[in-house]
Protein backbone atom coordinates (compact mmCIF):
# COMPACT_ATOMS: atom_id res chain seq x y z
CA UNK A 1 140.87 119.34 135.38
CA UNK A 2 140.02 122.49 137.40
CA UNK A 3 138.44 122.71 140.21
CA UNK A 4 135.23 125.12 140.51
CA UNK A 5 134.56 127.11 143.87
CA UNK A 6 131.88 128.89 145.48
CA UNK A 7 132.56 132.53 145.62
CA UNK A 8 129.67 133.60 147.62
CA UNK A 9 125.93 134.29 146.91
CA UNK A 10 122.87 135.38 148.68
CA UNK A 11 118.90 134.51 148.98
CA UNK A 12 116.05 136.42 149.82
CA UNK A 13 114.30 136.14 153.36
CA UNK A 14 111.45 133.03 153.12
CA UNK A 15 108.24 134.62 152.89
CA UNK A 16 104.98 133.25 153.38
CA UNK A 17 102.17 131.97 150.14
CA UNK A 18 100.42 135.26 149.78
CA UNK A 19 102.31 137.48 151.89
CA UNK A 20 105.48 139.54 151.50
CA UNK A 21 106.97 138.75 148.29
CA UNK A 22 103.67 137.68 146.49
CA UNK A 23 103.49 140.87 144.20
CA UNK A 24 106.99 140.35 143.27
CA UNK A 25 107.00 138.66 139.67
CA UNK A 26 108.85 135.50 139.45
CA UNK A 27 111.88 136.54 136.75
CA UNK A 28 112.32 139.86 139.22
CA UNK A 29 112.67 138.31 142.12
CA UNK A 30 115.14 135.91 140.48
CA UNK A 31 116.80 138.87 138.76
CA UNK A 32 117.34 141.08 141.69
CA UNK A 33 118.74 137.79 143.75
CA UNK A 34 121.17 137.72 141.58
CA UNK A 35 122.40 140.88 140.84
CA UNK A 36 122.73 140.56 144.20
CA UNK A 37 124.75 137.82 144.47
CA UNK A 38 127.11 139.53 142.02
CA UNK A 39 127.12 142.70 144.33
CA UNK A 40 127.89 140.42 147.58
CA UNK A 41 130.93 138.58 145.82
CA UNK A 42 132.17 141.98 144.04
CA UNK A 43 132.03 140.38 140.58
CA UNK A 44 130.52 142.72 138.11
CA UNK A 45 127.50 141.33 136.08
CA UNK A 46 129.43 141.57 133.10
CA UNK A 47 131.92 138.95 133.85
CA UNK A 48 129.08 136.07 134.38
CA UNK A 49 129.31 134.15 131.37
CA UNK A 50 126.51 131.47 131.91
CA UNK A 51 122.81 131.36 134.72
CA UNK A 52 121.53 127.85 135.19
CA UNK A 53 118.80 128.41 137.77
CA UNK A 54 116.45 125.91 139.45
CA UNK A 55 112.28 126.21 138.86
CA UNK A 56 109.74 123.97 139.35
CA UNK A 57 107.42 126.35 138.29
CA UNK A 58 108.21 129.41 137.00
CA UNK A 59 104.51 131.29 137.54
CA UNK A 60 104.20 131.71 133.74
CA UNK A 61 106.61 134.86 134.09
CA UNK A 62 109.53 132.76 132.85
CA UNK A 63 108.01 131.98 129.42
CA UNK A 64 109.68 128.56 129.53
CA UNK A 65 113.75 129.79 130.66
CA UNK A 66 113.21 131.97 133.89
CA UNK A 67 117.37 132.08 134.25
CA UNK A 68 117.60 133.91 130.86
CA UNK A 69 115.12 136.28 131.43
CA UNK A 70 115.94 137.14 134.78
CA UNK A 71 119.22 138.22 133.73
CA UNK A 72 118.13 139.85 131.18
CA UNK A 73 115.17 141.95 133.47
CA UNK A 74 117.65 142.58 136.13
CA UNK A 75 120.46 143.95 133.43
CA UNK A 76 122.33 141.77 133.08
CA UNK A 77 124.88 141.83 129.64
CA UNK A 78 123.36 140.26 126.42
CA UNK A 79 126.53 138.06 126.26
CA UNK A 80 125.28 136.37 129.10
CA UNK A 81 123.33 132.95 128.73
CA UNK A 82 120.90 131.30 130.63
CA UNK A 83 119.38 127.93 130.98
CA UNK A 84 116.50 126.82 133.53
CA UNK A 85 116.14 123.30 134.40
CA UNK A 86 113.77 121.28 136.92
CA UNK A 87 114.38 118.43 139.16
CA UNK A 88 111.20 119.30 141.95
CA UNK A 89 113.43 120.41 145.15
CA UNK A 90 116.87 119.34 143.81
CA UNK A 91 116.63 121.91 141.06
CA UNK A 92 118.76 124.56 141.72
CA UNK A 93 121.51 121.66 143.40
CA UNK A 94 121.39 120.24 140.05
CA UNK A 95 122.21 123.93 138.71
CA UNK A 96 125.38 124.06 141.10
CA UNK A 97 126.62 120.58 140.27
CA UNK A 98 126.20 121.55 135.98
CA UNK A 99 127.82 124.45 136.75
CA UNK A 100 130.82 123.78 138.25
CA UNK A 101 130.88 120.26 136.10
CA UNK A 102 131.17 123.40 133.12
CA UNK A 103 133.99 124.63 135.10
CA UNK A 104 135.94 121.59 136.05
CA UNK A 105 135.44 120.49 131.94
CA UNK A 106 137.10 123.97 131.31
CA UNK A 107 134.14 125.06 129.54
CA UNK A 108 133.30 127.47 131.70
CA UNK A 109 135.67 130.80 133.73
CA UNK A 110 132.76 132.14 136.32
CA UNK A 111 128.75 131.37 136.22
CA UNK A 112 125.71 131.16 138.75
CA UNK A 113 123.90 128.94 139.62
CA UNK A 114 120.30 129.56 141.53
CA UNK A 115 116.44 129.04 141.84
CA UNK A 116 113.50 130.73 142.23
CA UNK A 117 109.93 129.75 143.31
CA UNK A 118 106.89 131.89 143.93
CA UNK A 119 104.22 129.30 144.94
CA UNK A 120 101.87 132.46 145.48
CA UNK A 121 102.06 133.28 141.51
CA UNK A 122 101.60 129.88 140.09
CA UNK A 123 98.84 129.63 138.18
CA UNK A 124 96.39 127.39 136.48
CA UNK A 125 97.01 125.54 133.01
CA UNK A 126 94.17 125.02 130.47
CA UNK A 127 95.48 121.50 129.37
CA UNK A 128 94.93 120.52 125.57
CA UNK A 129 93.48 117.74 123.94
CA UNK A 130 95.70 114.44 122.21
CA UNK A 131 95.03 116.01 119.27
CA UNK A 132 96.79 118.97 117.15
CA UNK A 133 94.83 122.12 117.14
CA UNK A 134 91.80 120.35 118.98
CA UNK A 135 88.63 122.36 118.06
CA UNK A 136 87.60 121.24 121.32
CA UNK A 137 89.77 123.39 123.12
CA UNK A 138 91.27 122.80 126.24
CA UNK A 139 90.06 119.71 127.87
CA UNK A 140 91.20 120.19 132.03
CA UNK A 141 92.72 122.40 133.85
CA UNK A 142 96.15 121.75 136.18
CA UNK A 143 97.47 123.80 139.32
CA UNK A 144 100.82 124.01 138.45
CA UNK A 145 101.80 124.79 141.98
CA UNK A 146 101.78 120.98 142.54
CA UNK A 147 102.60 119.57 139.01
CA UNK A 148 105.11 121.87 137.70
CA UNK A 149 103.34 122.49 134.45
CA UNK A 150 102.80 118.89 134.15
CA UNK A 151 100.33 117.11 131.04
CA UNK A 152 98.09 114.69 132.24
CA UNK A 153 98.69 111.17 134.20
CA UNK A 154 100.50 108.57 132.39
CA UNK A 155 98.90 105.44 133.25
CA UNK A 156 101.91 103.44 133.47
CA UNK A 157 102.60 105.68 136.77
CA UNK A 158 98.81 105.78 137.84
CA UNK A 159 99.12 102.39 138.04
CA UNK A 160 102.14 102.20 140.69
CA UNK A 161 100.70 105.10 142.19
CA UNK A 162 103.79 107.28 141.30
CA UNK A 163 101.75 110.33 141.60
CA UNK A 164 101.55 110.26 145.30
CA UNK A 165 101.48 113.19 147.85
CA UNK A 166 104.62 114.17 148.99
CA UNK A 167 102.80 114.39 152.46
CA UNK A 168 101.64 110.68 151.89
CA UNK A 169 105.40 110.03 151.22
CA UNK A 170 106.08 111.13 154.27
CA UNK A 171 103.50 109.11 156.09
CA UNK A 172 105.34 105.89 154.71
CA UNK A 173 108.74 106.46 155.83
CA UNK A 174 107.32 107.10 159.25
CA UNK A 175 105.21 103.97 158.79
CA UNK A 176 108.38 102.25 157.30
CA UNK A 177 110.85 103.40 160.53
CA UNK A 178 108.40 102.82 163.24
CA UNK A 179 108.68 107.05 163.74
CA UNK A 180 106.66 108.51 166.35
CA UNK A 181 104.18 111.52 166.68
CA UNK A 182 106.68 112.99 169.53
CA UNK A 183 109.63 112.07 167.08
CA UNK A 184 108.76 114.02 164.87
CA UNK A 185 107.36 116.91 166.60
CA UNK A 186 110.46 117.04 168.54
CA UNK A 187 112.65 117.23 165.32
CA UNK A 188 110.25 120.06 164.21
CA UNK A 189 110.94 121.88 167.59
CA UNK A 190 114.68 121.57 167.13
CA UNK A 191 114.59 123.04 163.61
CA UNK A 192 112.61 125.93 165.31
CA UNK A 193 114.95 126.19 167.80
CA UNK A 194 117.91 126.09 165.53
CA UNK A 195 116.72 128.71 163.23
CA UNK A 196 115.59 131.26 165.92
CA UNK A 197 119.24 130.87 167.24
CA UNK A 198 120.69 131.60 164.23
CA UNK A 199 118.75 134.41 163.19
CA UNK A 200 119.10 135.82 166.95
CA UNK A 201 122.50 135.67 166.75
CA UNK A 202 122.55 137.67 163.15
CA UNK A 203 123.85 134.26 161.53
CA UNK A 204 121.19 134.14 159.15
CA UNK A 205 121.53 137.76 158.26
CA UNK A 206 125.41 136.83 156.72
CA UNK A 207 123.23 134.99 153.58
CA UNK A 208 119.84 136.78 153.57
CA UNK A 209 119.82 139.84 151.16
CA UNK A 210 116.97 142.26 152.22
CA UNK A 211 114.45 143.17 149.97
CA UNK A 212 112.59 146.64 149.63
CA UNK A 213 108.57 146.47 149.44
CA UNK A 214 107.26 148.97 147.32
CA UNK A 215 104.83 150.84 149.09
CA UNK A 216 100.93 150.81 148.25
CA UNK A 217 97.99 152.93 149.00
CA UNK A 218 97.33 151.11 151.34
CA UNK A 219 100.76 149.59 153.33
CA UNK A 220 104.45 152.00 153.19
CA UNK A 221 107.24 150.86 152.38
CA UNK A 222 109.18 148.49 154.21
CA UNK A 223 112.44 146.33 154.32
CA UNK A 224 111.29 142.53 154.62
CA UNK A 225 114.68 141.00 156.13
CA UNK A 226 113.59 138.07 158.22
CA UNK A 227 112.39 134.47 157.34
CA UNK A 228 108.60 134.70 158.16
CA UNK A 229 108.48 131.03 159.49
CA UNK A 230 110.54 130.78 162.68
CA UNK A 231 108.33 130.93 165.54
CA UNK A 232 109.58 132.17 168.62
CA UNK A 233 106.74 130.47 170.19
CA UNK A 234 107.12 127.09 169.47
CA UNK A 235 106.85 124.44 171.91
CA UNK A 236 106.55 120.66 171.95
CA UNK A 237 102.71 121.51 173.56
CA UNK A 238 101.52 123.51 170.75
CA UNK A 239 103.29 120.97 168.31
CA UNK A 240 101.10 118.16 169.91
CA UNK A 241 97.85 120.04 169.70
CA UNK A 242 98.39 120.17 165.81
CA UNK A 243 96.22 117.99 163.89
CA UNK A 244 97.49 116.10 161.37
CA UNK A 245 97.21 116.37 157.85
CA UNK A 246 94.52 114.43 155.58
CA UNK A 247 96.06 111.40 154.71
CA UNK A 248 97.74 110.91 157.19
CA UNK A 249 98.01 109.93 160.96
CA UNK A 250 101.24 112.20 162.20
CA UNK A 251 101.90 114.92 159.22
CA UNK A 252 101.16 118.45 160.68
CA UNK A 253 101.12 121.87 159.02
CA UNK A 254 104.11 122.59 161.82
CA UNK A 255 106.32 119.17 160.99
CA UNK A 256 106.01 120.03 157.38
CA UNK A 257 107.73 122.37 155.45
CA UNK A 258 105.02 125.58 154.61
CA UNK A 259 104.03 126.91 151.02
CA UNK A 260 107.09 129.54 150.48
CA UNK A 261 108.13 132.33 148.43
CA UNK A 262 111.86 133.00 147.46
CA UNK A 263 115.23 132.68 146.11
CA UNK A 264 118.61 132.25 146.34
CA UNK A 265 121.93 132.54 143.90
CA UNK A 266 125.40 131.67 144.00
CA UNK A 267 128.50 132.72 142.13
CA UNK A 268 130.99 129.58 140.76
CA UNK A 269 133.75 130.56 139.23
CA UNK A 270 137.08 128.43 138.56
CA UNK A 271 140.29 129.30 140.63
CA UNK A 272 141.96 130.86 137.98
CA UNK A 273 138.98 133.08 137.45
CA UNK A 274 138.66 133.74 141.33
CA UNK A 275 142.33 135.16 141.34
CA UNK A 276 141.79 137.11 138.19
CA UNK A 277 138.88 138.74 139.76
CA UNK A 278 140.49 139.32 143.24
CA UNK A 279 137.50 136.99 145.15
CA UNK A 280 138.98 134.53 147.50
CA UNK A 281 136.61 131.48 147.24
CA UNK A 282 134.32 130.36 150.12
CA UNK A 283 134.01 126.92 149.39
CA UNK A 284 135.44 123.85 147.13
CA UNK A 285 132.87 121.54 145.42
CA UNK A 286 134.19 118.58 145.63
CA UNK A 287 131.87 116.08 144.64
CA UNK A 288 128.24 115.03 143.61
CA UNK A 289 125.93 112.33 142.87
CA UNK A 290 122.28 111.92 142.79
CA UNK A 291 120.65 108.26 143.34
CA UNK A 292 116.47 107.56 142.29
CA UNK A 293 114.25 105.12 144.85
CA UNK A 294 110.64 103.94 145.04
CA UNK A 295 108.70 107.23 144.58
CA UNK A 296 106.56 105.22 147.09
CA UNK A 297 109.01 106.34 149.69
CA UNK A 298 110.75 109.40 147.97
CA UNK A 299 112.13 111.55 151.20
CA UNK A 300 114.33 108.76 151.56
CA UNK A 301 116.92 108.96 148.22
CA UNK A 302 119.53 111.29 149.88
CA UNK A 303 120.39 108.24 152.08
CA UNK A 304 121.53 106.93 148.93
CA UNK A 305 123.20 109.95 147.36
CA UNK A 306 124.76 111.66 150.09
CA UNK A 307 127.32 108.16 151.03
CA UNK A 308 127.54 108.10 147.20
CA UNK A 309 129.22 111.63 147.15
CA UNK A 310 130.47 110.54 150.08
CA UNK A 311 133.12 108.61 149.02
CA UNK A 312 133.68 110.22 145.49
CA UNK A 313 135.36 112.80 147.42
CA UNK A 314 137.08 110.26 148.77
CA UNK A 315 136.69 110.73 152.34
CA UNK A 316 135.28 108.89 155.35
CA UNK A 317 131.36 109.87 157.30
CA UNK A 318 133.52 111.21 160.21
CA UNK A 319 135.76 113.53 158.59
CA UNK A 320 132.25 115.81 157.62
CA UNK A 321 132.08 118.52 159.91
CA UNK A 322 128.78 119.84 158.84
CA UNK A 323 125.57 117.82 157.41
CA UNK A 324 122.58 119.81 155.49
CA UNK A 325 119.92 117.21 155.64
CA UNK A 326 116.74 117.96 153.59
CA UNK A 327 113.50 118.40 155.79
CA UNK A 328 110.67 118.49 153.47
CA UNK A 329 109.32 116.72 156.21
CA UNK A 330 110.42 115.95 159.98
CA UNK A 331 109.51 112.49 159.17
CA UNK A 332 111.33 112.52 155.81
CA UNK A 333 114.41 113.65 157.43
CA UNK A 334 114.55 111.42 160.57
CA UNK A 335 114.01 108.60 157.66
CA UNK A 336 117.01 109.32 156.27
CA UNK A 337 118.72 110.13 159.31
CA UNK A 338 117.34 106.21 160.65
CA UNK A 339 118.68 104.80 156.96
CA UNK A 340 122.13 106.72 156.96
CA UNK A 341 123.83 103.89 159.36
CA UNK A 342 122.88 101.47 157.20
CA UNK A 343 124.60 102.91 154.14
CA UNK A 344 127.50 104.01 156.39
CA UNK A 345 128.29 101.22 158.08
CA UNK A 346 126.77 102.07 161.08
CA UNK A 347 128.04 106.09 161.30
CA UNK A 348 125.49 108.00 163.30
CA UNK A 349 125.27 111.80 162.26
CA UNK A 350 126.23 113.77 165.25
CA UNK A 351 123.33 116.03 166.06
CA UNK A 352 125.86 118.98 166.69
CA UNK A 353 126.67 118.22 163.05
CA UNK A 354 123.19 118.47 161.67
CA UNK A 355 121.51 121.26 160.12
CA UNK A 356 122.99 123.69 162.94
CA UNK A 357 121.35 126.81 161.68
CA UNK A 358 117.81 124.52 161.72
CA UNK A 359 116.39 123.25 157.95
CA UNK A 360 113.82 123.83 155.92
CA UNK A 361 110.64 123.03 158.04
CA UNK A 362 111.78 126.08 160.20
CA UNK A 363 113.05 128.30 157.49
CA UNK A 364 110.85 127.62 154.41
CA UNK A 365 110.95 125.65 151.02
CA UNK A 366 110.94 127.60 147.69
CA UNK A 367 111.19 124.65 145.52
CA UNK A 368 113.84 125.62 143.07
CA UNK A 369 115.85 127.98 145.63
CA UNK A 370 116.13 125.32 148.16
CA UNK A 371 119.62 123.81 146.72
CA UNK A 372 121.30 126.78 146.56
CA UNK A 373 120.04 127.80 149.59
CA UNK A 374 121.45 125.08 151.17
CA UNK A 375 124.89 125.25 149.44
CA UNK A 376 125.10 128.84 150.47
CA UNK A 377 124.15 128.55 154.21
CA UNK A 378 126.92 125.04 153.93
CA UNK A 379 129.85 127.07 152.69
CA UNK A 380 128.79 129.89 155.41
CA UNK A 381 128.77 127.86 158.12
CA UNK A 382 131.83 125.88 157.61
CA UNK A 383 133.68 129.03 157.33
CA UNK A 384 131.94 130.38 160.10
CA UNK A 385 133.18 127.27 162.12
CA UNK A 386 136.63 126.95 160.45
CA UNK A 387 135.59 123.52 159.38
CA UNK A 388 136.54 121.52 156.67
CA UNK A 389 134.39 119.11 154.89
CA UNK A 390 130.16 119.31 154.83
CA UNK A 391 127.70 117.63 152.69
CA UNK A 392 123.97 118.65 151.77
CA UNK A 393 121.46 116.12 150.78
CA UNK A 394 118.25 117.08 149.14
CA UNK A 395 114.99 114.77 148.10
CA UNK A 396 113.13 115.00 144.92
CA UNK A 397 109.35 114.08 144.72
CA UNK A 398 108.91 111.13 142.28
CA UNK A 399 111.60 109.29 144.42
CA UNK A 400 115.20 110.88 143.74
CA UNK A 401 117.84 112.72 145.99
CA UNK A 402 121.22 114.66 144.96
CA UNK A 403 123.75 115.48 146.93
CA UNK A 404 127.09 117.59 146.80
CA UNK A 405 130.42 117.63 149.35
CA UNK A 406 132.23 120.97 149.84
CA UNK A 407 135.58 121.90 151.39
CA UNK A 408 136.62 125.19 153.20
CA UNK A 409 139.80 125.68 151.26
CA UNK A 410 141.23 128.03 154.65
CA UNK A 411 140.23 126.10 157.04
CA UNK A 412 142.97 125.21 159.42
């Protein structure tokens, strides 16, 4: 069986809902990420044979496959194929792991894998009727921001309350671990901290590919090259002054990840494909697994998968040098941070370990980009650290988590 290896990849800076890369359509901004990803790597766009990209929501630019017609829009070959798939915020992970599965089957030479989400551009659906061509119309209308295109309730779900807030998740695995207002507003303040670091030191910069803003009437043109969510101002006062959320007793706006614009893309290709195209691989994937809980509880499932993958890689928790945890939540991630030790028999994650470059309540969470995102900022940093082994874990609204291992094939 082959193996299947990251070449490299890029993602857009994390913008804002309504602000820098608003006006940019869905498909584009997945195109040009990309293209770019190709241009990064040095792998010419005709030499991708397959796109599987991540999308909760494709803004009703994607007509149903926003992987094929990004590649198509940003010029990519006919011959190439694409495929779009959705698992909420594990999407474009999912996209990596059927990837390189392609390539470790020997289906597949060199693909990407990637996501997209413009939460500013989703729109509204005019929902139809049970019956075909209903002269009644359509009977409701959905935000697909929140539902991902969704139909309407099954009741079977209504009736275990399935449908519940992601923020109300979170409320229950702080309920659940006995978690803290300060907990959690301190692990918000360390993913600030984290991030500004990181981008301060140009760390960030190695994976972010800058994109040009056309200019308007009104506004020139400018470079957006930053993720617009680190605040350099952040303190554990001004995270306590926060109210919280309604629904809830210790969910904030600031110890929750924000409404976000972006993407992100990564090139797979098996090692026999690397050599052939002169690209020495950044990363090994090694494993995967995903694992479904209560949806009750949902921020919790990467406990589950990430011990899973674990030890299909056959390794041990203290030979991972590097740990991507998931924060769709602070209090979603210190759940399964409090829940890993039980699954690990009793390994504590070193906080040096975790999410060094700060996570996703610091940085932003495109839906579908957020897997790649994280694969590409894992496979950075362990070459940036000479390490070996990291892991990411992601969780999935409706109460699943996925998770991948990777190995730095130079490190020493």
């Amino acid at each position: 069986m082959a193996d299947a290896f990251i070449l490299g990849g890029v993602r857009t800076p994390f913008a804002r809902y309504g602000s820098s890369l608003s006006h940019i359509r869905t498909d584009d901004l997945l195109g040009m990420t990309m293209k770019g990803a190709c241009e990064r790597v040095g792998v010419e766009l005709g030499e991708i044979e397959d796109v599987v990209a991540g999308c909760v929501n494709p803004a009703h630019e994607g007509m149903g496959d926003v992987g094929r017609w990004a590649a198509l829009a940003a010029g990519f070959p006919d011959s190439v194929a694409g495929a779009t798939i959705n698992r909420f915020c594990g999407s474009s992970l999912s996209a990596t792991i059927n990837v390189s599965h392609a390539i470790k089957a020997g289906d597949l030479g060199v693909g990407i894998a990637c996501g997209v989400e413009s939460m500013s551009r989703s729109g509204w659906a005019l929902m139809k009727g049970d019956a075909a061509f209903s002269p009644r119309g359509p009977v409701f209308m959905l935000d697909t921001m929140w539902a991902g295109a969704g139909g309407p309730p099954n009741p079977a779900l209504l009736a275990r309350n399935a449908y519940i807030g992601m923020i109300e998740t979170a409320q229950n695995v702080a309920d659940r671990y006995g978690l803290t207002r300060e907990e959690i507003d301190a692990f918000a303040l360390r993913s600030q901290r984290n991030a500004k670091a990181a981008r301060d030191s140009g760390r960030l910069a190695k994976e972010i590919m800058p994109v040009t803003i056309a200019a308007t009437r009104k506004t020139p043109e400018v470079v957006f090259s930053h993720d617009e969510f680190i605040r350099d101002d952040t303190t554990a006062e001004s995270l306590a002054k926060l109210p919280a959320q309604p629904g809830t007793t210790q969910m904030t706006a600031a110890n929750s990840t924000p409404l976000t614009d972006g993407a992100s893309a990564i090139v797979i290709a098996s090692g026999e494909r690397a050599a052939e195209l002169g690209v020495e691989p950044l990363a090994r994937v090694v494993s995967s697994a995903v694992y479904g809980i209560d949806p009750l509880v949902m921020g919790l499932a990467p406990a589950w998968a990430i011990p899973l993958a674990i030890k299909r890689a056959g390794l041990t928790p203290d030979q991972v040098d590097v740990w991507e945890v998931h924060e769709a939540f602070s209090a979603q991630a210190l759940g399964v941070l409090r829940e890993l030790p039980n699954q690990l028999d009793g390994f504590v994650v070193p906080d040096e370990k975790l999410t060094p470059n700060g996570g996703a309540v610091a940085i932003g969470h495109p839906f579908g980009a957020t897997g790649t995102r994280y694969v590409l900022t894992l496979a950075t940093e362990l070459r940036e650290r000479n390490a070996r082994y990291g892991v990411v874990g992601v969780c999935i609204g409706s109460g699943q988590g996925v998770a991948l291992v990777l190995e730095n094939p130079n490190a020493a």
